[in-house]
C-alpha atoms as a PDB file:
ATOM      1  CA  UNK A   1     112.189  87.768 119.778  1.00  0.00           C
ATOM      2  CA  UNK A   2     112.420  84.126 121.207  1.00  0.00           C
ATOM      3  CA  UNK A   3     110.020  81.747 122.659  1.00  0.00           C
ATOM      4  CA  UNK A   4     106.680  81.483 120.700  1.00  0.00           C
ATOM      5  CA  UNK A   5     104.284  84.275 119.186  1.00  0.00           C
ATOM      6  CA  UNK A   6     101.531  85.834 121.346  1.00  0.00           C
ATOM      7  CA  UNK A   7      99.236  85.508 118.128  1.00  0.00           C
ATOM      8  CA  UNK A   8      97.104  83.368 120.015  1.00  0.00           C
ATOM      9  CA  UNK A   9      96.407  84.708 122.654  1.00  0.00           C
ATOM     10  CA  UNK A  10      95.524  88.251 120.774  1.00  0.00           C
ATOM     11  CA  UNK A  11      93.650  86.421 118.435  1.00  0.00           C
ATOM     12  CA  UNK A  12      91.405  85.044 121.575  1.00  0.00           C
ATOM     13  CA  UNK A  13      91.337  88.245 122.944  1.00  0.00           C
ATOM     14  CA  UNK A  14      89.622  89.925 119.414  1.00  0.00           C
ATOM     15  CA  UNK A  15      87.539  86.908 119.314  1.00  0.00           C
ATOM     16  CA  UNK A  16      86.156  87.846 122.843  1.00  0.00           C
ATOM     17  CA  UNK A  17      85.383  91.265 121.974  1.00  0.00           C
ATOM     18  CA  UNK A  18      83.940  90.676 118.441  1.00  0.00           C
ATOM     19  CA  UNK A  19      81.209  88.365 120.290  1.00  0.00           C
ATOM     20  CA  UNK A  20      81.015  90.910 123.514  1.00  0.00           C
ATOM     21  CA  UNK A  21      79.934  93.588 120.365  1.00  0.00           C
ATOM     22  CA  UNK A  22      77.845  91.219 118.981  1.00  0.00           C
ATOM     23  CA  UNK A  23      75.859  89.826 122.126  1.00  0.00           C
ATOM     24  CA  UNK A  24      75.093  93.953 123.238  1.00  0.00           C
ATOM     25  CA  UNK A  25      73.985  94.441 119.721  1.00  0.00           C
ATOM     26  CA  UNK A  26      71.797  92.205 119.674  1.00  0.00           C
ATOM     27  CA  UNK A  27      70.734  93.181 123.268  1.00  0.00           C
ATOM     28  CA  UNK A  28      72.180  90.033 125.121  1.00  0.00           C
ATOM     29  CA  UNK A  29      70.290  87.859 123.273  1.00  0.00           C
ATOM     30  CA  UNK A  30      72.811  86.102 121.470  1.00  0.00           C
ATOM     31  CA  UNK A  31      74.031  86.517 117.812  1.00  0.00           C
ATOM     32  CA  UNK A  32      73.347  85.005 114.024  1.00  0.00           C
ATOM     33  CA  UNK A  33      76.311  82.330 113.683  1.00  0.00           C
ATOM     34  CA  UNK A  34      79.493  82.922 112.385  1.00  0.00           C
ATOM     35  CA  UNK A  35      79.701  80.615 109.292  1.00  0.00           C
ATOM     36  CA  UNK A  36      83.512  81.797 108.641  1.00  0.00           C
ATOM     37  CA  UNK A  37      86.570  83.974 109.848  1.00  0.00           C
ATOM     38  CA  UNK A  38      89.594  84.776 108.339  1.00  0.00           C
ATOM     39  CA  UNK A  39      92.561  86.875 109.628  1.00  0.00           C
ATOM     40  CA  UNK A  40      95.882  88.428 108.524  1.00  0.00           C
ATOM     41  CA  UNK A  41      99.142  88.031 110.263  1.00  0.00           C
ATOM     42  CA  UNK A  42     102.046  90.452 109.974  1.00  0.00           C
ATOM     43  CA  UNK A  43     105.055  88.545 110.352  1.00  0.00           C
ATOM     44  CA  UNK A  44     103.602  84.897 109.866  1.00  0.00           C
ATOM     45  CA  UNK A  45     105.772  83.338 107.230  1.00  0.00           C
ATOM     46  CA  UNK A  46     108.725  84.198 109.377  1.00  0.00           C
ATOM     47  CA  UNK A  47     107.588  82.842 112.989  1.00  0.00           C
ATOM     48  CA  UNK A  48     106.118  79.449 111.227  1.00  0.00           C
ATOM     49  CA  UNK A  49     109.949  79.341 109.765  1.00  0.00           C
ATOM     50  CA  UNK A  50     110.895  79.850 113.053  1.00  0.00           C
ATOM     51  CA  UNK A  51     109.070  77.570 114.475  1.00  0.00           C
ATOM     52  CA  UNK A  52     107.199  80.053 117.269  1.00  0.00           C
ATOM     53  CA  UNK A  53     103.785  80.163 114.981  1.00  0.00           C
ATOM     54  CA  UNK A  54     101.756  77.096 114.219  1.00  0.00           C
ATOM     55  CA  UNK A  55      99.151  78.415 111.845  1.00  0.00           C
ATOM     56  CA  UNK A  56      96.633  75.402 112.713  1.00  0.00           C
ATOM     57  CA  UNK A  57      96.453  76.385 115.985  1.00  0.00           C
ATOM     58  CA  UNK A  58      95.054  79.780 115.359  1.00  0.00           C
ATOM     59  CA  UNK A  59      92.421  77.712 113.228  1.00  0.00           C
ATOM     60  CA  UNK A  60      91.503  76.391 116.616  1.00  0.00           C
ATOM     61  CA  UNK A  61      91.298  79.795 118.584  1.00  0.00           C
ATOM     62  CA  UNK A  62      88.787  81.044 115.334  1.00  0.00           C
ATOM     63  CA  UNK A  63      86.498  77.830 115.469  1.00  0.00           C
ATOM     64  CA  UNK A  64      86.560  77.634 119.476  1.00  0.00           C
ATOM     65  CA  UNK A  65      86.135  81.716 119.862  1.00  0.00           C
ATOM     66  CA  UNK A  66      83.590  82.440 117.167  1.00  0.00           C
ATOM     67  CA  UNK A  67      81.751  79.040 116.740  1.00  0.00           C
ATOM     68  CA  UNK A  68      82.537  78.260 112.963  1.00  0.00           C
ATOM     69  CA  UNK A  69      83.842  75.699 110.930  1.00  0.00           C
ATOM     70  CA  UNK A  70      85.223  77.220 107.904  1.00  0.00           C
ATOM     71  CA  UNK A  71      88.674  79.275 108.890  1.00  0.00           C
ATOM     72  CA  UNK A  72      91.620  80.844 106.734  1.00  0.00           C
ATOM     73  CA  UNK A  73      94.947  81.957 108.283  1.00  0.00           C
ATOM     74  CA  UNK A  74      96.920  84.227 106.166  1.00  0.00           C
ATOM     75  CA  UNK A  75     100.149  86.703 105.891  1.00  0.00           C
ATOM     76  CA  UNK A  76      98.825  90.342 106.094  1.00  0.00           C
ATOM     77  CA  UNK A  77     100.298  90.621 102.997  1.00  0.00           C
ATOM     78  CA  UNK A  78      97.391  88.601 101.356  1.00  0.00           C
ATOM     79  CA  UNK A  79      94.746  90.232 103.074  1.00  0.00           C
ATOM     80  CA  UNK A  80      96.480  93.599 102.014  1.00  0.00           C
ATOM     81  CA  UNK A  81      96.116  92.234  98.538  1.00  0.00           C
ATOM     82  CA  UNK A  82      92.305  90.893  98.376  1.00  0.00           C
ATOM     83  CA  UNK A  83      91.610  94.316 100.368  1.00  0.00           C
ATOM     84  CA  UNK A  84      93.559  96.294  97.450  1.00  0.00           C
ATOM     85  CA  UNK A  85      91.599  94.818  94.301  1.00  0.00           C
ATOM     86  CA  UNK A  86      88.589  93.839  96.296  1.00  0.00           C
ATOM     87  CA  UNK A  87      88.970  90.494  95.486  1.00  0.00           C
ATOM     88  CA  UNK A  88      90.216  90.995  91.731  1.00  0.00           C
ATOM     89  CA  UNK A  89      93.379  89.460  90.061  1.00  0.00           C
ATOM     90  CA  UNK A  90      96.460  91.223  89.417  1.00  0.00           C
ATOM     91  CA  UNK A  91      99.019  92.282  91.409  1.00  0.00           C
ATOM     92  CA  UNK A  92      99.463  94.568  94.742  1.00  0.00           C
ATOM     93  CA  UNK A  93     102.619  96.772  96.278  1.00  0.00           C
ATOM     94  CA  UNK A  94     102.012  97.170  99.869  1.00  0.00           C
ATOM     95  CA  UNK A  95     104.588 100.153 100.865  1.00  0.00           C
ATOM     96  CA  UNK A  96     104.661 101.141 104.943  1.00  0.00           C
ATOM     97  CA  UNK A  97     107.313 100.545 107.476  1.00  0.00           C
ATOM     98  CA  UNK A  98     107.719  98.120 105.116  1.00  0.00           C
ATOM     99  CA  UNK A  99     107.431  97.016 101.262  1.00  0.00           C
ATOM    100  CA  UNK A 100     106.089  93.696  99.570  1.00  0.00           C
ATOM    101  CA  UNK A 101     104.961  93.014  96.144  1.00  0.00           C
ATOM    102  CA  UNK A 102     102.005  90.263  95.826  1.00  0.00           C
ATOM    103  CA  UNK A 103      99.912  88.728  93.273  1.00  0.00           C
ATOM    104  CA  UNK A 104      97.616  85.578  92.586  1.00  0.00           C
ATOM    105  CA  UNK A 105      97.606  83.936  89.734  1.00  0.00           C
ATOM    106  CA  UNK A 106      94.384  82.267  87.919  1.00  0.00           C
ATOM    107  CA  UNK A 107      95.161  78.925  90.205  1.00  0.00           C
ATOM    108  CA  UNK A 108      94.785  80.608  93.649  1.00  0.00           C
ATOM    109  CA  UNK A 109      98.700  80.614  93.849  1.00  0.00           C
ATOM    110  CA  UNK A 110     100.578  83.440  95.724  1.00  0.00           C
ATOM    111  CA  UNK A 111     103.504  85.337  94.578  1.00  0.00           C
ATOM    112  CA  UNK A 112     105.515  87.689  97.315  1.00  0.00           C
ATOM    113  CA  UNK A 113     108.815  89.596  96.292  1.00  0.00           C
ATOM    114  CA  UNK A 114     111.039  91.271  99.137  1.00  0.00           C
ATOM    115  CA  UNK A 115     109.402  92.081 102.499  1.00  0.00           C
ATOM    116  CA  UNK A 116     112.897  90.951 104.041  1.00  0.00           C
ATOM    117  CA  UNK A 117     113.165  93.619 106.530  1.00  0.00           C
ATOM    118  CA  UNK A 118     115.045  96.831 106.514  1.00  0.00           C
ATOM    119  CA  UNK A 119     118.103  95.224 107.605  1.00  0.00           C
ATOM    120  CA  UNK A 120     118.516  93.244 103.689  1.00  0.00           C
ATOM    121  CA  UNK A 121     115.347  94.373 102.128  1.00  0.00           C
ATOM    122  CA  UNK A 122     112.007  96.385 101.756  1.00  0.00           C
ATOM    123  CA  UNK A 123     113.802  98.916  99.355  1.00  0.00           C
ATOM    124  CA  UNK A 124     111.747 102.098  99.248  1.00  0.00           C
ATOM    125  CA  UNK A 125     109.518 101.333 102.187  1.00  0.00           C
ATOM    126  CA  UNK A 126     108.870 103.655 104.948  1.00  0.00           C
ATOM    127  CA  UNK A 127     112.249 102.179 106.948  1.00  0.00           C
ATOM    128  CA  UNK A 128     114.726 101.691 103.985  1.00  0.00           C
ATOM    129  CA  UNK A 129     114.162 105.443 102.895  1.00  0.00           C
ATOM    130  CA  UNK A 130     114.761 106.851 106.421  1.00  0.00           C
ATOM    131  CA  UNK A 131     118.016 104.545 106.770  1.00  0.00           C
ATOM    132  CA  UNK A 132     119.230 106.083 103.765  1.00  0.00           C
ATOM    133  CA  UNK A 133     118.570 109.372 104.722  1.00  0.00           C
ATOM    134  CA  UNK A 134     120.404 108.871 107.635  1.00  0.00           C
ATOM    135  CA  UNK A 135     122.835 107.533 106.352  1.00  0.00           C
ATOM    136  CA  UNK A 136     123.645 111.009 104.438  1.00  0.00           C
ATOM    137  CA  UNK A 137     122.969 112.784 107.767  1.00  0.00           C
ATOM    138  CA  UNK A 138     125.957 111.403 109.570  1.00  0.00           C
ATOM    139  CA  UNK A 139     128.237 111.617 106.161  1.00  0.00           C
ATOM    140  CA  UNK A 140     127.650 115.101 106.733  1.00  0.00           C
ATOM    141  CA  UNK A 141     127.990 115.214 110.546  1.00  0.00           C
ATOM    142  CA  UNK A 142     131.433 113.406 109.797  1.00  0.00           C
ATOM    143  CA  UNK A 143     132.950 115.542 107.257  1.00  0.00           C
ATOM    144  CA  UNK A 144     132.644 112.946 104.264  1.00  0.00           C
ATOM    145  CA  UNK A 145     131.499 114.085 100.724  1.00  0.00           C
ATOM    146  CA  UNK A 146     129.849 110.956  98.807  1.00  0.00           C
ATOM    147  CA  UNK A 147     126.417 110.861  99.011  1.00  0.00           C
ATOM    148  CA  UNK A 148     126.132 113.460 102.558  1.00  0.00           C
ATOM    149  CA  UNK A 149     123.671 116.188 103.178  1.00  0.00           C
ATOM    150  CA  UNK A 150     123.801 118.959 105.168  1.00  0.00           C
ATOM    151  CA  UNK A 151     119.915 119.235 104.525  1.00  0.00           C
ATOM    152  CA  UNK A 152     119.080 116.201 106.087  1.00  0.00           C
ATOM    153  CA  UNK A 153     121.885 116.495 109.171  1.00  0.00           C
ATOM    154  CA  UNK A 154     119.280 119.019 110.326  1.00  0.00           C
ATOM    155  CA  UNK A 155     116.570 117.313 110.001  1.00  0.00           C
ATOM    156  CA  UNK A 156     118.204 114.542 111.949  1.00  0.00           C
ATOM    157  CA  UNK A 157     118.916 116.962 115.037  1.00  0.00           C
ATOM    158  CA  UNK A 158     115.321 117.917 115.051  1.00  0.00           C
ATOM    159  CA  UNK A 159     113.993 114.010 114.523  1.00  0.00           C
ATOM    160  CA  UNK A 160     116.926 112.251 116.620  1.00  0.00           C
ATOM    161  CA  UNK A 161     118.748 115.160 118.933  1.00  0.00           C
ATOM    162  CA  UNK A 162     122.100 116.461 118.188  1.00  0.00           C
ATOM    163  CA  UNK A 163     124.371 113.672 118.693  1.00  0.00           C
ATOM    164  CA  UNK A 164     128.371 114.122 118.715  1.00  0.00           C
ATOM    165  CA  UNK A 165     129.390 111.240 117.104  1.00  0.00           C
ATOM    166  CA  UNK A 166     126.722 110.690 114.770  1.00  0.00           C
ATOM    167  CA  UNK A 167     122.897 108.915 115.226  1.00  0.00           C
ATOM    168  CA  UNK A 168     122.965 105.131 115.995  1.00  0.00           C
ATOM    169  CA  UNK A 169     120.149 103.265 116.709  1.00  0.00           C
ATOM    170  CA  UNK A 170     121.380  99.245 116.610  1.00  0.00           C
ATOM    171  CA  UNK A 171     120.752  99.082 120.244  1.00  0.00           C
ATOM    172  CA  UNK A 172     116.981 100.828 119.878  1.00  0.00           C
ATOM    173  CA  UNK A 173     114.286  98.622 120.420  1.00  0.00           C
ATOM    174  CA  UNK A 174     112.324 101.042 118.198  1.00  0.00           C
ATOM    175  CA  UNK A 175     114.968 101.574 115.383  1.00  0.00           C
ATOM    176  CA  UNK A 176     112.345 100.433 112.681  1.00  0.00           C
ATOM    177  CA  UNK A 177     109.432 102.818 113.910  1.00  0.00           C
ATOM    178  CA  UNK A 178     112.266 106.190 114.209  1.00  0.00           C
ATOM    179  CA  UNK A 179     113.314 105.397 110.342  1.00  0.00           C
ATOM    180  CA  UNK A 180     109.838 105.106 109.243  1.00  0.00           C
ATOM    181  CA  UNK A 181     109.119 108.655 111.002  1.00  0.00           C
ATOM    182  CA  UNK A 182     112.224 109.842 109.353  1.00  0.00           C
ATOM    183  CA  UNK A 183     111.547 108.639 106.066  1.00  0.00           C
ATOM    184  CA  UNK A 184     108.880 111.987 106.082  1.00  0.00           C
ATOM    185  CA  UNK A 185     112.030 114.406 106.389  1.00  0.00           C
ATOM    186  CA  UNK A 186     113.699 112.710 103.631  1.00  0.00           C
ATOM    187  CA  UNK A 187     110.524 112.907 101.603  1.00  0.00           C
ATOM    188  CA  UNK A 188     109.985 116.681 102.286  1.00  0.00           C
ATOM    189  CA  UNK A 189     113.626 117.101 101.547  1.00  0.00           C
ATOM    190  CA  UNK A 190     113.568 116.140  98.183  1.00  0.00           C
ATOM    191  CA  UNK A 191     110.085 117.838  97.292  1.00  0.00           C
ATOM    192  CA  UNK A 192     112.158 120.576  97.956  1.00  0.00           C
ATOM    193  CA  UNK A 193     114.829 119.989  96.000  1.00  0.00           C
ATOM    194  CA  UNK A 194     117.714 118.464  98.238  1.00  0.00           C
ATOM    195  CA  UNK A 195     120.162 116.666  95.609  1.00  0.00           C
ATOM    196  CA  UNK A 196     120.559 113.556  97.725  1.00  0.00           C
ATOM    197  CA  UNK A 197     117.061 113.110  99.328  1.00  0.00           C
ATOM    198  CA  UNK A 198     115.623 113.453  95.748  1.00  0.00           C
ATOM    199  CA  UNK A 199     118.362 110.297  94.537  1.00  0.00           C
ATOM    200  CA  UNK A 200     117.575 108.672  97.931  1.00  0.00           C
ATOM    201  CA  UNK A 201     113.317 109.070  96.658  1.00  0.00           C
ATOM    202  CA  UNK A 202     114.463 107.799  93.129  1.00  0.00           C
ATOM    203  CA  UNK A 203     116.521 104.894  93.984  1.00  0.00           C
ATOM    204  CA  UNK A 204     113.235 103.988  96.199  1.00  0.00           C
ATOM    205  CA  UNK A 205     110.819 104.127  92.801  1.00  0.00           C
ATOM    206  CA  UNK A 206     112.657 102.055  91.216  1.00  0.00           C
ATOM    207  CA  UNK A 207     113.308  99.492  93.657  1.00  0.00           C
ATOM    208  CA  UNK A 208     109.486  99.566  94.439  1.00  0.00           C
ATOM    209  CA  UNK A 209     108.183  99.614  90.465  1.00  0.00           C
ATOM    210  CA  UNK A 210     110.900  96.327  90.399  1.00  0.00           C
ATOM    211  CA  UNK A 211     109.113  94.730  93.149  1.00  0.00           C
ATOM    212  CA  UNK A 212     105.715  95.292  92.094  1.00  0.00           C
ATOM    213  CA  UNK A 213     107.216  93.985  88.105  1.00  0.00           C
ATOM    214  CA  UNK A 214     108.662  90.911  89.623  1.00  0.00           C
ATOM    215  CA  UNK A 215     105.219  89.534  91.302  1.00  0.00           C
ATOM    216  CA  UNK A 216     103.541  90.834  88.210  1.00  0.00           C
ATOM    217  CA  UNK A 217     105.672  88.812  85.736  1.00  0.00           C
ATOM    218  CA  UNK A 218     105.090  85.337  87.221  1.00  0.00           C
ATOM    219  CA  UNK A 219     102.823  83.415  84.480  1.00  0.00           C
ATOM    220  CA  UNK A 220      98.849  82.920  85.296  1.00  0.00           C
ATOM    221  CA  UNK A 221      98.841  87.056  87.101  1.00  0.00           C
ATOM    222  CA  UNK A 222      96.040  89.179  86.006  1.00  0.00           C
ATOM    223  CA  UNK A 223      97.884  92.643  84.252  1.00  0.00           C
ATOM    224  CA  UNK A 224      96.542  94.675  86.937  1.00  0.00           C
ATOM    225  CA  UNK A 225      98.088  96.732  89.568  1.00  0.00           C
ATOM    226  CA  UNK A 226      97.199  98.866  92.645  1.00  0.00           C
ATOM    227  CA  UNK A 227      99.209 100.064  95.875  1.00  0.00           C
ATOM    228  CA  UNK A 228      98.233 100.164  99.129  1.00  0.00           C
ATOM    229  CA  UNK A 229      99.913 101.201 102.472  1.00  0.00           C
ATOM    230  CA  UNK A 230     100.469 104.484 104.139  1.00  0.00           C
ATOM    231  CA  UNK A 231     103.485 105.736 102.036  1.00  0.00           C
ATOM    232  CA  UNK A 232     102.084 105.304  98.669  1.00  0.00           C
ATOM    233  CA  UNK A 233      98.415 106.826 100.105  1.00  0.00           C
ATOM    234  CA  UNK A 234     100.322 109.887 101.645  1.00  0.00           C
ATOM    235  CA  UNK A 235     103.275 110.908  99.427  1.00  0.00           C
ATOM    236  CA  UNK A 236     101.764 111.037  95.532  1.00  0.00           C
ATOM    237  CA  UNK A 237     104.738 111.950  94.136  1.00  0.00           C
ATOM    238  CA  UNK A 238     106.735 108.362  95.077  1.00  0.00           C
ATOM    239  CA  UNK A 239     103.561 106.690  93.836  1.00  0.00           C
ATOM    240  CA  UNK A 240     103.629 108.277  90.492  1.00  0.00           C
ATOM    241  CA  UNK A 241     107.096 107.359  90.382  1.00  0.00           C
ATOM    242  CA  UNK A 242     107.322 104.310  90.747  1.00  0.00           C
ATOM    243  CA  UNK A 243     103.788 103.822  88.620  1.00  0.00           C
ATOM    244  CA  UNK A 244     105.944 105.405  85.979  1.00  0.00           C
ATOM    245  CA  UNK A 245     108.723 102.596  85.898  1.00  0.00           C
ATOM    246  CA  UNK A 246     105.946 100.176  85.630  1.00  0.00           C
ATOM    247  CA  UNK A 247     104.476 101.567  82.967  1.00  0.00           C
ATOM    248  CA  UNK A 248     107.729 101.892  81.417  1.00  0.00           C
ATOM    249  CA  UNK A 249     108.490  97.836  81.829  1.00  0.00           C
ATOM    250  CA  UNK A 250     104.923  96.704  81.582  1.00  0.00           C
ATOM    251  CA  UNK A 251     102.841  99.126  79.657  1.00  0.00           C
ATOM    252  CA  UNK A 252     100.301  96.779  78.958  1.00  0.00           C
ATOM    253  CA  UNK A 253      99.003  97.145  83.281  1.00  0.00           C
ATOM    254  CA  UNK A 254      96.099  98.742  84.423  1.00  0.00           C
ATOM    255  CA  UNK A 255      96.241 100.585  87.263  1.00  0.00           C
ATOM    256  CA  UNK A 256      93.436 100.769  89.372  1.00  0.00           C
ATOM    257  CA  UNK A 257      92.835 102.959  92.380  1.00  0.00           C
ATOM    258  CA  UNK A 258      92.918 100.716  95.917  1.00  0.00           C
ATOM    259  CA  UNK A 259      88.990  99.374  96.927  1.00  0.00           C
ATOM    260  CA  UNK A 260      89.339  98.648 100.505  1.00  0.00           C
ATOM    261  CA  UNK A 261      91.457  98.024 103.439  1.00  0.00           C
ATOM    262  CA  UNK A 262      93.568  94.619 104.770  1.00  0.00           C
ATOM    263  CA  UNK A 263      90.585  94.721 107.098  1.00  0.00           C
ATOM    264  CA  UNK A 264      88.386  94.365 104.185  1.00  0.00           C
ATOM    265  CA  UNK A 265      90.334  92.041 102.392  1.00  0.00           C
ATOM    266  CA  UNK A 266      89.981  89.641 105.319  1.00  0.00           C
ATOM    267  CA  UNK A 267      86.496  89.994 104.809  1.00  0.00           C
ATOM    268  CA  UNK A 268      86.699  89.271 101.199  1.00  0.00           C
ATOM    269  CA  UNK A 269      88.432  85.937 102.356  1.00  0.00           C
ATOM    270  CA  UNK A 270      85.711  85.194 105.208  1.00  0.00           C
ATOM    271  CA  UNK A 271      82.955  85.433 102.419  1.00  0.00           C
ATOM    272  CA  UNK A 272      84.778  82.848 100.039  1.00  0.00           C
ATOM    273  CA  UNK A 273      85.105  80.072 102.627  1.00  0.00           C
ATOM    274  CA  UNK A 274      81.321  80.774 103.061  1.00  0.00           C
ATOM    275  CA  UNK A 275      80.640  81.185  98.781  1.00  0.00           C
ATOM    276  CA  UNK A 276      83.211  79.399  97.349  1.00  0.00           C
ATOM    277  CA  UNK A 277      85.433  77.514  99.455  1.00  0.00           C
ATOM    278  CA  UNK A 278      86.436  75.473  96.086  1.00  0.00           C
ATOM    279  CA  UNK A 279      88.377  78.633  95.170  1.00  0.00           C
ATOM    280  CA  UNK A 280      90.115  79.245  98.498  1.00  0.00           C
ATOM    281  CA  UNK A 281      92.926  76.520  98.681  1.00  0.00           C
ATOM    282  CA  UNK A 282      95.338  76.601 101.239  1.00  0.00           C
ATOM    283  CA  UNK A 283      99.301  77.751  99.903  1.00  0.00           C
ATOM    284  CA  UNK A 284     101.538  77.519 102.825  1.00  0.00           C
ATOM    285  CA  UNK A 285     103.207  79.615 104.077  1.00  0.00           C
ATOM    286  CA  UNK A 286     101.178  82.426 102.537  1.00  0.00           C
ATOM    287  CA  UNK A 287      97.630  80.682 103.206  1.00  0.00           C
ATOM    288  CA  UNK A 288      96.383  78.209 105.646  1.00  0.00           C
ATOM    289  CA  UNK A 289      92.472  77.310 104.875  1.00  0.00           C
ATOM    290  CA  UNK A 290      90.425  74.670 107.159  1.00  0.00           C
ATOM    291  CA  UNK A 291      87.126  73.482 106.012  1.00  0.00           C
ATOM    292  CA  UNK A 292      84.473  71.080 107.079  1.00  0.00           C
ATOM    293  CA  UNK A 293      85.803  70.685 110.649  1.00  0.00           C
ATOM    294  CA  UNK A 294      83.505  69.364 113.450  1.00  0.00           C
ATOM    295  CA  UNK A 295      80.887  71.837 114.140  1.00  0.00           C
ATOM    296  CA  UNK A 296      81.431  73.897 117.373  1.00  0.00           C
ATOM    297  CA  UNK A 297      77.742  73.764 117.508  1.00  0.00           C
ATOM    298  CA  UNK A 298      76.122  76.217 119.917  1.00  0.00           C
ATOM    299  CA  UNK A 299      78.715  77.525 122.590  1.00  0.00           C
ATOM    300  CA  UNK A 300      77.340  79.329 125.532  1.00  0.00           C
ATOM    301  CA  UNK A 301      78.810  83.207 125.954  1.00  0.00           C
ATOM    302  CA  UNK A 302      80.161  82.218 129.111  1.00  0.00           C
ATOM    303  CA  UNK A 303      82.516  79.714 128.022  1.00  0.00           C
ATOM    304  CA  UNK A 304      83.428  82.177 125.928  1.00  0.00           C
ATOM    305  CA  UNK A 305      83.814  85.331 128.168  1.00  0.00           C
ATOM    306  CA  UNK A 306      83.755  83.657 131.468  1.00  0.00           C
ATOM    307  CA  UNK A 307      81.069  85.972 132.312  1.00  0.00           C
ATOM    308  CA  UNK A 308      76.895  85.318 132.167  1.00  0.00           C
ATOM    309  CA  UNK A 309      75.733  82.429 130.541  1.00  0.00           C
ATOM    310  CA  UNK A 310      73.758  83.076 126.838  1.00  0.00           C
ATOM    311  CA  UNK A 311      73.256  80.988 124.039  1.00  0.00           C
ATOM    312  CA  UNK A 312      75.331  82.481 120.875  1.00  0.00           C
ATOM    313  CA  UNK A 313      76.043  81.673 117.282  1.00  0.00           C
ATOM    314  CA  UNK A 314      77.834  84.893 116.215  1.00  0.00           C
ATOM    315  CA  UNK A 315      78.175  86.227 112.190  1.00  0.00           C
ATOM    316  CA  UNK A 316      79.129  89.673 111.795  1.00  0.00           C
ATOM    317  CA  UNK A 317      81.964  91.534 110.465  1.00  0.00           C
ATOM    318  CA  UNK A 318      83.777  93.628 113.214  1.00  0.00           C
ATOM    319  CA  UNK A 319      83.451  97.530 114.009  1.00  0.00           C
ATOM    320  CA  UNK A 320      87.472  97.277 114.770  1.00  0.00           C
ATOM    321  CA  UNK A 321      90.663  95.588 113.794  1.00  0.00           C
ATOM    322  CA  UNK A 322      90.308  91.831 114.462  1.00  0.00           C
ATOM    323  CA  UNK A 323      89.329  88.662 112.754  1.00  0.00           C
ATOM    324  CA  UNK A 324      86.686  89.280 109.588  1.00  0.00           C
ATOM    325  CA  UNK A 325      83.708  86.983 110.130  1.00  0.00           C
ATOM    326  CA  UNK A 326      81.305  86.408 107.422  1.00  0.00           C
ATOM    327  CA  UNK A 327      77.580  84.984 108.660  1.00  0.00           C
END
């Protein structure tokens, strides 16, 4: 995508309604302040490469739209993380359309491994798996022998159509999102037994359990582990795979079921600017922290919403996806 991110804009826009739901709460009467507000950005580290994302200036929608001073700007894979282990040390693999390993060591220092994209990385996410299952689809459609299915070439006419020449999707805007939906047929395929789905689900536990063992390994990381994402909450058998090549390379881990949400670990990150900001430093590109900045002071709701005028100082966290505020 060119040109710069629309992450401000949506991030003034969930600002709005977090202090709309807080105002009618409170029966127009204004809300408690907002002392701090963190949020989690898919994609971040790659638009502030780019050039399309400066993370301070989303520290100026959060002060200007919720009143506060303290702020934190980080990848979603970090709120994913403090979400995960509620806070806790160790080490995370997030495992959707998409797959990252993270971790934090003792000095507040993050630790990613792959979330590349489906195109060169994310091996055994949600998009890699369906790719490969495709992949054996139109082997089969073609005639070819190495590594084709005739299992999942049906499951690719129901998911994709019957196409003559084979499925391609390099000129689908929504390529990512059809693999990720397909990755469910290969998963079904090789609960029930398809040879190549079930080497397809294996080559995906391993590349996962690597993932997870190469954030883990870096010196200072708690030996604790959880996943989170929908893959690994809705197919139990690739979780215990891939749990089991951990164990097998780091058997001294414990494994801990997953506490909370992203959501919630962007709440966990709100409440440390507010409890400990000493603990919180920022680590660019993964983390951007501001503290201490010029107090917004009391802003009325119309500057805000551009509708009636009402004095608000807003601290809540939100019903919905959005910023976390802590008060």
């Amino acid at each position: 995508m060119d040109g710069l991110s629309d992450a401000p804009t949506v991030i003034r826009g969930l600002c709005q309604d977090l202090v709309r739901q807080l105002d009618a709460a409170h029966g127009g009467a204004g809300a408690p302040r907002i002392s701090a507000a963190a949020v989690g950005l898919r994609g971040m580290m790659a638009m502030d490469r780019a050039g399309r994302l400066d993370p301070y200036s989303l520290h100026d929608v959060l002060a200007r739209g919720l009143g506060t001073e303290r702020t934190a700007v980080s990848t979603d894979a970090v709120t994913a993380h403090l979400g995960a282990l509620g806070g806790r040390g160790g080490a995370v693999l997030v495992v959707g359309t998409g797959a990252v390993g993270v971790a934090v060591d003792e000095y507040a220092r993050w630790y990613l491994a792959d979330g590349l994209g489906y195109l060169v990385g994310d091996q055994g996410s949600g998009g890699w798996i369906g790719r490969e299952g495709l992949t054996a689809a139109n082997k089969a459609r073609d005639g070819r022998q190495d590594g084709a299915s005739q299992v999942l070439l049906r499951a690719a006419e129901r998911h994709f159509g019957r196409q003559r020449h084979g499925v391609a999707l390099d000129s689908r805007p929504d390529a990512l999102s059809l693999l990720a939906e397909f990755a469910k047929d290969v998963l079904a395929a090789a609960e029930a037994g398809d040879p190549v789905s079930v080497a397809i689900r294996a080559t995906a536990a391993r590349g996962l359990a690597d993932t997870l063992c190469a954030v883990l390994g870096h010196p200072g990381v708690e030996a604790r582990v959880a996943t989170t994402g929908n893959l690994m909450a809705k197919v139990p058998e690739l979780r215990a795979l891939v749990m089991s090549h951990v164990t097998e390379v780091r058997p001294d881990v414990e494994m801990v079921p997953t506490v909370g949400e992203p959501l919630d670990g962007a709440l966990v990150l709100a409440r440390r600017l507010l409890e400990t900001p000493e603990g919180v430093p920022s680590n660019r590109p993964f983390l951007s922290v501001r503290m201490g900045t010029q107090d917004p002071g009391v802003i009325a709701l119309d500057e805000l919403l551009d509708g009636d005028a009402a004095p608000v100082r807003a601290g809540a966290s939100p019903a919905g996806p959005g910023p976390a505020a802590a008060g």
